[in-house]
PDB file of N, CA and C in Angstrom:
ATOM      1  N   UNK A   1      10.907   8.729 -14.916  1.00  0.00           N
ATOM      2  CA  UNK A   1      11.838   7.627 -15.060  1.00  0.00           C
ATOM      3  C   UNK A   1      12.061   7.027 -13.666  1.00  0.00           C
ATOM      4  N   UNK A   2      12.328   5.771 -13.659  1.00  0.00           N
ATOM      5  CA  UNK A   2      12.148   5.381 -12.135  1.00  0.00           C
ATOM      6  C   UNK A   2      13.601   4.318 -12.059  1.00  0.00           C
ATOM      7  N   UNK A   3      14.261   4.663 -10.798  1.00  0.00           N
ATOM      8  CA  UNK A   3      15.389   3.835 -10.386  1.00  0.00           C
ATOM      9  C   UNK A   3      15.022   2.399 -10.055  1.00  0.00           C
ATOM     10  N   UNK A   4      15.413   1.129 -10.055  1.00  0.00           N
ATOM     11  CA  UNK A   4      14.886   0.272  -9.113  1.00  0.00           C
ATOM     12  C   UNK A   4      16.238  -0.762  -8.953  1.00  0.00           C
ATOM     13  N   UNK A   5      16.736  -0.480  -7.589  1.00  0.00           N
ATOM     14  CA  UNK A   5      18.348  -0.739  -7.273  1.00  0.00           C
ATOM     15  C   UNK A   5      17.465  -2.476  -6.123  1.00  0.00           C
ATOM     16  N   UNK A   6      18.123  -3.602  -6.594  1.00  0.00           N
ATOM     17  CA  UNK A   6      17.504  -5.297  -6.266  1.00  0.00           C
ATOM     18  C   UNK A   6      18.654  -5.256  -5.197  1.00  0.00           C
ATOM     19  N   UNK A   7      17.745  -5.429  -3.698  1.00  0.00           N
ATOM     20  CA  UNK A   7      18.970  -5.900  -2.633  1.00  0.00           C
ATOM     21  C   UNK A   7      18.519  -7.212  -2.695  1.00  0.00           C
ATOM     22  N   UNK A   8      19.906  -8.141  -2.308  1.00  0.00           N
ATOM     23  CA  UNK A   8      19.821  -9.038  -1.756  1.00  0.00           C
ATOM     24  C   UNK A   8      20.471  -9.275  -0.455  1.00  0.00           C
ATOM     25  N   UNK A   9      20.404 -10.569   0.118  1.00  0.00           N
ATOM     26  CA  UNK A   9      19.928 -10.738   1.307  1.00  0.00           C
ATOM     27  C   UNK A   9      21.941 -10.277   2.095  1.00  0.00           C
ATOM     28  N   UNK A  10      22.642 -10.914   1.602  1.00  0.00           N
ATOM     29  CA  UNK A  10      23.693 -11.520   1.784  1.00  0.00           C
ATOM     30  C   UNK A  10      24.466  -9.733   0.991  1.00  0.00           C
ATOM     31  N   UNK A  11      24.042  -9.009   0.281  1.00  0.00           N
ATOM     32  CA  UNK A  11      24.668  -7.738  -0.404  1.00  0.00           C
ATOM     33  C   UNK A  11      23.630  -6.516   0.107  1.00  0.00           C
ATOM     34  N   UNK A  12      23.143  -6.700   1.371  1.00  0.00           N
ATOM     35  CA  UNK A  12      22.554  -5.530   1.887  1.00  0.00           C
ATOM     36  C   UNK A  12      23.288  -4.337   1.700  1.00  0.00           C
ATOM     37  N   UNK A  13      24.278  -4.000   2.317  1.00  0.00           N
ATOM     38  CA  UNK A  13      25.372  -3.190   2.311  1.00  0.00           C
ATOM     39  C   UNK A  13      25.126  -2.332   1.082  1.00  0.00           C
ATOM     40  N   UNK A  14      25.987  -3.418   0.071  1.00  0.00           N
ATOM     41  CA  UNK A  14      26.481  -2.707  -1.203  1.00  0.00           C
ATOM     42  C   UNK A  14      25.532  -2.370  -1.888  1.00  0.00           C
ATOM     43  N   UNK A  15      24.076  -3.006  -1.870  1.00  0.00           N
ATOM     44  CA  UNK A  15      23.034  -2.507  -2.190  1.00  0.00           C
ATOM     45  C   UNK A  15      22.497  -0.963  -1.892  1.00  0.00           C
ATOM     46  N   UNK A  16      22.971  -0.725  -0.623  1.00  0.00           N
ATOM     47  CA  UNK A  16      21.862   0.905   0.237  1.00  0.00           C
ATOM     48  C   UNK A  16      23.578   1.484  -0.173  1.00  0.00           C
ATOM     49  N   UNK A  17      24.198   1.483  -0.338  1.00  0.00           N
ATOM     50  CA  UNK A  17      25.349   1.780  -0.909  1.00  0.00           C
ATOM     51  C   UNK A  17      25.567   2.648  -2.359  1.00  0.00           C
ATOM     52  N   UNK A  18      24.585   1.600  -3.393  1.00  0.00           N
ATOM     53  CA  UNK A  18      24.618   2.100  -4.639  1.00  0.00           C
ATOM     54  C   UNK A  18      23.137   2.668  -4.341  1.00  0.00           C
ATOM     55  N   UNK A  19      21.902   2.425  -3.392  1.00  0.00           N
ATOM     56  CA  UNK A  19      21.061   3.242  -3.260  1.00  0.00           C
ATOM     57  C   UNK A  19      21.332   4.612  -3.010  1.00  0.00           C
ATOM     58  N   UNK A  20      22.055   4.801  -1.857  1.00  0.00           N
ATOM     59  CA  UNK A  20      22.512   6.207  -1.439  1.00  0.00           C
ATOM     60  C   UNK A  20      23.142   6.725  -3.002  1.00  0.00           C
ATOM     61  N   UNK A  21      24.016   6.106  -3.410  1.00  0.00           N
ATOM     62  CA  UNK A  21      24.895   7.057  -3.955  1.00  0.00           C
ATOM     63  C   UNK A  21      23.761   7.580  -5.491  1.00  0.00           C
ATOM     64  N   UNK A  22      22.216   7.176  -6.125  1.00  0.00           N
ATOM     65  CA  UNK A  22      21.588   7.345  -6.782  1.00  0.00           C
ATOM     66  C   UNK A  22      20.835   8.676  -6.591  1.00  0.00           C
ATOM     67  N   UNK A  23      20.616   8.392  -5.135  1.00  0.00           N
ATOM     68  CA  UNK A  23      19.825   9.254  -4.479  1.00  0.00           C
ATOM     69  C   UNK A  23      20.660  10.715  -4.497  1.00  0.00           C
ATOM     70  N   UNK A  24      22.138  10.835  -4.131  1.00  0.00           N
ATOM     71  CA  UNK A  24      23.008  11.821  -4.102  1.00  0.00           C
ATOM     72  C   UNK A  24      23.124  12.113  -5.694  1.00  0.00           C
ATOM     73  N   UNK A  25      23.356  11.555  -6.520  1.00  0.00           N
ATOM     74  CA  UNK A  25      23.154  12.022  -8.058  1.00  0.00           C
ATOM     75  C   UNK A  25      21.987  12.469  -8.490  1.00  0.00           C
ATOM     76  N   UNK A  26      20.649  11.833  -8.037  1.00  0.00           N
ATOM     77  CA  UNK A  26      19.201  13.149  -8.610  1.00  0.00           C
ATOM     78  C   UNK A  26      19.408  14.293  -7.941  1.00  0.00           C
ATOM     79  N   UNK A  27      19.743  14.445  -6.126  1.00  0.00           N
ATOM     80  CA  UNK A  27      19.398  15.473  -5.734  1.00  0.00           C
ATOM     81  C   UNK A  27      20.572  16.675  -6.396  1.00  0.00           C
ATOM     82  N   UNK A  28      22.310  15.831  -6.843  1.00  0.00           N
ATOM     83  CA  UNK A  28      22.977  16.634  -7.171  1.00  0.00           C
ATOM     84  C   UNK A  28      22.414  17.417  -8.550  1.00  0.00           C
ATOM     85  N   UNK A  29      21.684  16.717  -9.443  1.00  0.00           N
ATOM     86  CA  UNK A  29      21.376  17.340 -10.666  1.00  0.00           C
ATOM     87  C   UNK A  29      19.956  17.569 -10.548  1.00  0.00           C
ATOM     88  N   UNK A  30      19.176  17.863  -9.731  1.00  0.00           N
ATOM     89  CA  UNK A  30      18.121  18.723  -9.212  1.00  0.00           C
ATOM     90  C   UNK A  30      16.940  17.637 -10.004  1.00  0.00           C
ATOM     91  N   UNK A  31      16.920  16.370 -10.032  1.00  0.00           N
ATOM     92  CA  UNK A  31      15.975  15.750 -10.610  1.00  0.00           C
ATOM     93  C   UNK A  31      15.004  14.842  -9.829  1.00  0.00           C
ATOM     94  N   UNK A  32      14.831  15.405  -8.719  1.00  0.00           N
ATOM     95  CA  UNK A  32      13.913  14.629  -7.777  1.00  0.00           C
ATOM     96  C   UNK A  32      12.371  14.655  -8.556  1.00  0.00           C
ATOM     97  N   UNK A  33      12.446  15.738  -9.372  1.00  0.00           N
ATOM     98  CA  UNK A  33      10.425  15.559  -9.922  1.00  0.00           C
ATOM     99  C   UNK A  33      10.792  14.667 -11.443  1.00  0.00           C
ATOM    100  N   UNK A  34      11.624  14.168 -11.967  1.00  0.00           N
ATOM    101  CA  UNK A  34      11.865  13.771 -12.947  1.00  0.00           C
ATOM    102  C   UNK A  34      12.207  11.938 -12.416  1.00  0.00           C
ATOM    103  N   UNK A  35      12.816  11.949 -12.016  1.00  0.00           N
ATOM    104  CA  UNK A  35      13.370  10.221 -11.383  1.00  0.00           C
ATOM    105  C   UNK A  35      13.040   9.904  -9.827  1.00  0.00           C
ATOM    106  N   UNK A  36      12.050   8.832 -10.129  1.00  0.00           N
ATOM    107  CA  UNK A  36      11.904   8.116  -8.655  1.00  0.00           C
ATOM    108  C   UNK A  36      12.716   6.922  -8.766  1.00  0.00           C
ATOM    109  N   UNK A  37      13.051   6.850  -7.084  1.00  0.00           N
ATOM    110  CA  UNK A  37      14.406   5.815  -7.167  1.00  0.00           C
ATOM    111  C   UNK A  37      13.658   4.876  -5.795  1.00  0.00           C
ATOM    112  N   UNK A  38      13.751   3.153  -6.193  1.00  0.00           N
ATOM    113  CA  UNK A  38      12.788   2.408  -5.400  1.00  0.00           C
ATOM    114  C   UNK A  38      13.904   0.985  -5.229  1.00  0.00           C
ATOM    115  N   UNK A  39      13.374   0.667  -4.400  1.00  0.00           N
ATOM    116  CA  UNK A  39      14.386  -0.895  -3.999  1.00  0.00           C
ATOM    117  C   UNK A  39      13.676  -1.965  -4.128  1.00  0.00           C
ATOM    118  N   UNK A  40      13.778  -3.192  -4.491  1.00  0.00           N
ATOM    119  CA  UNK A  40      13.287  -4.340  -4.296  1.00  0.00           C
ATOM    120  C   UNK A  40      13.995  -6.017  -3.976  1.00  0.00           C
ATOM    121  N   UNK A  41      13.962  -6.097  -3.024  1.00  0.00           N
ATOM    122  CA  UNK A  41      14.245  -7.457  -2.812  1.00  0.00           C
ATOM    123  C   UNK A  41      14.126  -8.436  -3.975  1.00  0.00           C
ATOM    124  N   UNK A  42      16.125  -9.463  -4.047  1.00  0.00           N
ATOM    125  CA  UNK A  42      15.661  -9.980  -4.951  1.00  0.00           C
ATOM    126  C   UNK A  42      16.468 -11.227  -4.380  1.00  0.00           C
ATOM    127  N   UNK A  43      15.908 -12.298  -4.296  1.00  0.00           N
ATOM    128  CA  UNK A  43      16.063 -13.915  -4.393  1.00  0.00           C
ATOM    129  C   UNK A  43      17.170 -14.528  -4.634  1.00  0.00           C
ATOM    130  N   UNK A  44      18.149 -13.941  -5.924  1.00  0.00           N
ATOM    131  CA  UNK A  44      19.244 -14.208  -6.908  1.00  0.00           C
ATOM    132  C   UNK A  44      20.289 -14.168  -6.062  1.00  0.00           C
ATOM    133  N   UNK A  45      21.319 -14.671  -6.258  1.00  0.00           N
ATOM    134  CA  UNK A  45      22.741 -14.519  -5.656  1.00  0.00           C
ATOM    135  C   UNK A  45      23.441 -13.382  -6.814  1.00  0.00           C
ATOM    136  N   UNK A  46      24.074 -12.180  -6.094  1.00  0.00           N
ATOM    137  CA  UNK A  46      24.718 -10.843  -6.680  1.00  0.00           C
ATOM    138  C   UNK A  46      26.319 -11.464  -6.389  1.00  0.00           C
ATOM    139  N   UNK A  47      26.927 -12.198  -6.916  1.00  0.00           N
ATOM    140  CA  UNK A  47      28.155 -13.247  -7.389  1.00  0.00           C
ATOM    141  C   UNK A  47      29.271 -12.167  -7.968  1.00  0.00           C
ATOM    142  N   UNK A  48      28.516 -11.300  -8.689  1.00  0.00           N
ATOM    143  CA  UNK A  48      29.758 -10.254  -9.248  1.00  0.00           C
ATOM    144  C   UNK A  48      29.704  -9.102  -8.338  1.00  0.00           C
ATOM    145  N   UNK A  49      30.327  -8.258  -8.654  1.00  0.00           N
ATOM    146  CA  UNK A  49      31.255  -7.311  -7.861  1.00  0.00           C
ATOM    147  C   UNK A  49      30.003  -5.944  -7.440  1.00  0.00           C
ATOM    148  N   UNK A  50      29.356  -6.002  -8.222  1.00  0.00           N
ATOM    149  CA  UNK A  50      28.028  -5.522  -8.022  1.00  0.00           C
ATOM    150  C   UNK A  50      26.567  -5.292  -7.780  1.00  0.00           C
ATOM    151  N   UNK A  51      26.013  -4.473  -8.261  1.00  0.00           N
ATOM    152  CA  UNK A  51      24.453  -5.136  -7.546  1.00  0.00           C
ATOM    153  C   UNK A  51      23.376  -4.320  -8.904  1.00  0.00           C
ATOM    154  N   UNK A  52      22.574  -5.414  -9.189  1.00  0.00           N
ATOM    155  CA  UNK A  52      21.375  -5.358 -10.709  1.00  0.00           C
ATOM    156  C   UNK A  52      20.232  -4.151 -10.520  1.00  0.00           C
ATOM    157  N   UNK A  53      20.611  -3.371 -11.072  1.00  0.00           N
ATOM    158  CA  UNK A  53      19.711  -1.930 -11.303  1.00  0.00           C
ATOM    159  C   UNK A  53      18.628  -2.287 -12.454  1.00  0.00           C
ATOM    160  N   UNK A  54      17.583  -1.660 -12.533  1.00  0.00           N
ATOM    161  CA  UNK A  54      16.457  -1.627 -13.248  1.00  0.00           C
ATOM    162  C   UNK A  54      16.328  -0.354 -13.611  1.00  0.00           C
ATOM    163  N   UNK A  55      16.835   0.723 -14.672  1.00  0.00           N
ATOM    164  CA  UNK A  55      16.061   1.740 -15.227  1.00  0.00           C
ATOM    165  C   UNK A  55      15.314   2.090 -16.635  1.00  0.00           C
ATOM    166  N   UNK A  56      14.240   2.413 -15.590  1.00  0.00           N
ATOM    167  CA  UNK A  56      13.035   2.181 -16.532  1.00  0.00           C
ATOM    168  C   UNK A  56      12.726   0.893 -17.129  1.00  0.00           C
ATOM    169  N   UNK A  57      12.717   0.450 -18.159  1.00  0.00           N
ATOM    170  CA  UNK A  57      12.538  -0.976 -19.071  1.00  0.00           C
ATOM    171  C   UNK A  57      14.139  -1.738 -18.954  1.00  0.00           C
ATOM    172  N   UNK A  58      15.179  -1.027 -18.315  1.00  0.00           N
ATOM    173  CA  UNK A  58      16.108  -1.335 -19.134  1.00  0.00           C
ATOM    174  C   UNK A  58      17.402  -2.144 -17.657  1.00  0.00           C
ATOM    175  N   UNK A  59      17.004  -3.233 -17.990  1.00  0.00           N
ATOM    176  CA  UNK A  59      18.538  -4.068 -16.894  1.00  0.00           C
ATOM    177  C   UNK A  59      19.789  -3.354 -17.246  1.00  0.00           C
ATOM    178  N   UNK A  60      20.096  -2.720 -16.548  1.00  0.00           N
ATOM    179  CA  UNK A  60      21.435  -2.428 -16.369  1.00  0.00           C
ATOM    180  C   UNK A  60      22.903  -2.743 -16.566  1.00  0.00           C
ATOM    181  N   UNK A  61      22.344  -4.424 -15.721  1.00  0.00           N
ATOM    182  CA  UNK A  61      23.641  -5.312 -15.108  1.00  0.00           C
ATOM    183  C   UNK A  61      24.016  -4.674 -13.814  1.00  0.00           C
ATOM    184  N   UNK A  62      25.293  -5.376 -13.497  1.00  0.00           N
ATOM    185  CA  UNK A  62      25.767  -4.787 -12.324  1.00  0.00           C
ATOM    186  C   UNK A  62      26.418  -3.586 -12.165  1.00  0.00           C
ATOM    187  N   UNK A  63      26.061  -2.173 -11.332  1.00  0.00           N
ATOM    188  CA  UNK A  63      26.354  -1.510 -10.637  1.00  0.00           C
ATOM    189  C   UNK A  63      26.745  -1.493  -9.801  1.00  0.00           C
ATOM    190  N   UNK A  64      28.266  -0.611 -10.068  1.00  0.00           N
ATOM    191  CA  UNK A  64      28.786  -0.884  -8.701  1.00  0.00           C
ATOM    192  C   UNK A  64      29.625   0.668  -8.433  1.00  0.00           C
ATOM    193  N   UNK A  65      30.285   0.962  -7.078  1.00  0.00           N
ATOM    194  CA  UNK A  65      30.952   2.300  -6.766  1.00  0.00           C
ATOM    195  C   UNK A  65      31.082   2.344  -7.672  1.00  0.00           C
ATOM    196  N   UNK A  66      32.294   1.888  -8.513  1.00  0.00           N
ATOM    197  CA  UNK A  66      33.434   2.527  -9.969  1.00  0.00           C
ATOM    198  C   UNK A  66      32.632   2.608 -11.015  1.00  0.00           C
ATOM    199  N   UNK A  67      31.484   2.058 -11.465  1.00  0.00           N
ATOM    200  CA  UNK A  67      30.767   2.471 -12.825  1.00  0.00           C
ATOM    201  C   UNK A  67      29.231   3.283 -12.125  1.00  0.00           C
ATOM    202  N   UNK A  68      28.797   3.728 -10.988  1.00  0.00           N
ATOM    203  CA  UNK A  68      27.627   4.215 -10.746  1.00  0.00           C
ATOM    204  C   UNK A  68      27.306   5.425 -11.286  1.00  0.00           C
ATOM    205  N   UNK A  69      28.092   6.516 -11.200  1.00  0.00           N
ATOM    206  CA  UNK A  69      28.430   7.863 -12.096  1.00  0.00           C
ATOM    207  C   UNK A  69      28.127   7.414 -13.761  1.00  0.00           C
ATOM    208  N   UNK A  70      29.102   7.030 -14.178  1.00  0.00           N
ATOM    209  CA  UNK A  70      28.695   6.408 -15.896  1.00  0.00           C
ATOM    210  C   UNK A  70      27.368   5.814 -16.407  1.00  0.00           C
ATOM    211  N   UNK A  71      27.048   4.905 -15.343  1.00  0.00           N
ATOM    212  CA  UNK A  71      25.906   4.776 -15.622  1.00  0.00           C
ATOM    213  C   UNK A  71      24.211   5.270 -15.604  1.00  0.00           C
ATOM    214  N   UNK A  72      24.716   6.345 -14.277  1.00  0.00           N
ATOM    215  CA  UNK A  72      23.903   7.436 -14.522  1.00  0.00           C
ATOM    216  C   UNK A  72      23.588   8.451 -15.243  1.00  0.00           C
ATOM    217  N   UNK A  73      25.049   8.411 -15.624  1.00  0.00           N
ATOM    218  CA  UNK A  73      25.289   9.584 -16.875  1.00  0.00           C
ATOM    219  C   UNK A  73      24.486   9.176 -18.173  1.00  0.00           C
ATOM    220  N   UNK A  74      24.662   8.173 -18.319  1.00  0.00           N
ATOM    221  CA  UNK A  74      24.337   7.319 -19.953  1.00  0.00           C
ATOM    222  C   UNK A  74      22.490   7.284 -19.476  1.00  0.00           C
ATOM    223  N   UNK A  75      22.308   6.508 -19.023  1.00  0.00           N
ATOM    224  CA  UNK A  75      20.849   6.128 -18.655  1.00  0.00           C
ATOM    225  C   UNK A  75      20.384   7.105 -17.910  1.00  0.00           C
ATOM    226  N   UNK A  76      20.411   7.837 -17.296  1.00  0.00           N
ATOM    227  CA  UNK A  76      19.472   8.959 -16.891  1.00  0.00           C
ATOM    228  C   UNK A  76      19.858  10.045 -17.487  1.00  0.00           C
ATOM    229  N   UNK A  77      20.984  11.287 -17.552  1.00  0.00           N
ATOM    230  CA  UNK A  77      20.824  12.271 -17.970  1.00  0.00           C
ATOM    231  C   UNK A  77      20.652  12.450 -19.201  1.00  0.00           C
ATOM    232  N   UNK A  78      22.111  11.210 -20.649  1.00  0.00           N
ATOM    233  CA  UNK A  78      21.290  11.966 -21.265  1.00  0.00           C
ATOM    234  C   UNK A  78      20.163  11.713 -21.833  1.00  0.00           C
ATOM    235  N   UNK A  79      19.394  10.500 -21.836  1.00  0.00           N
ATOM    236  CA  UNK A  79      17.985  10.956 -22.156  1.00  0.00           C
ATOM    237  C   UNK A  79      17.324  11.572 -21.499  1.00  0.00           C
ATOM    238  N   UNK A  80      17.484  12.533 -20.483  1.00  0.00           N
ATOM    239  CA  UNK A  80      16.578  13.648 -20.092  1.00  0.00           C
ATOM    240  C   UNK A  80      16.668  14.842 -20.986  1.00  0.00           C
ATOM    241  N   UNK A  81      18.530  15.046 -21.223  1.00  0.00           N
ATOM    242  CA  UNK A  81      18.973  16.031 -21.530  1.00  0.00           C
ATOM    243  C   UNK A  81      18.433  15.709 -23.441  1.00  0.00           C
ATOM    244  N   UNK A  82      18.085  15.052 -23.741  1.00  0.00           N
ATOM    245  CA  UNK A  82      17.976  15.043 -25.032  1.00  0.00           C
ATOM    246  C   UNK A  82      16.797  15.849 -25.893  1.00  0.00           C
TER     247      UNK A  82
END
């Protein structure tokens, strides 16, 4: 399953922000051989409070500190755990 967290130019920050904190959730639940987590530059203006994740097939929306946990929970574990 693969992470893919879109910086933009102007939300660098909050971008390596919700990167780090992805990266601290595989290694916390020991899933580094299960989820690769990748960045890509994106063009768009990030206008809301957060920043547009890609996992697997599936847009996210915005991620941000207060929903990053939940949304890891839902979209990565439990379909691992399933």
């Amino acid at each position: 399953m693969n992470i893919e967290v879109y910086i933009e130019k102007s939300s660098q920050l909050k971008s390596l922000d919700i990167l780090k904190g992805f990266r601290r959730l595989i290694q916390k639940h020991h899933l580094e051989n299960k989820v690769s987590l990748s960045a890509s530059l994106c063009t768009g203006d990030f206008t809301n409070s957060g920043v547009p994740v890609k996992i697997g097939e599936y847009l996210t929306g915005y991620v941000s500190k207060d929903n990053l946990e939940n949304v890891f929970g839902t979209y990565i574990l439990q379909p691992i755990n399933l």
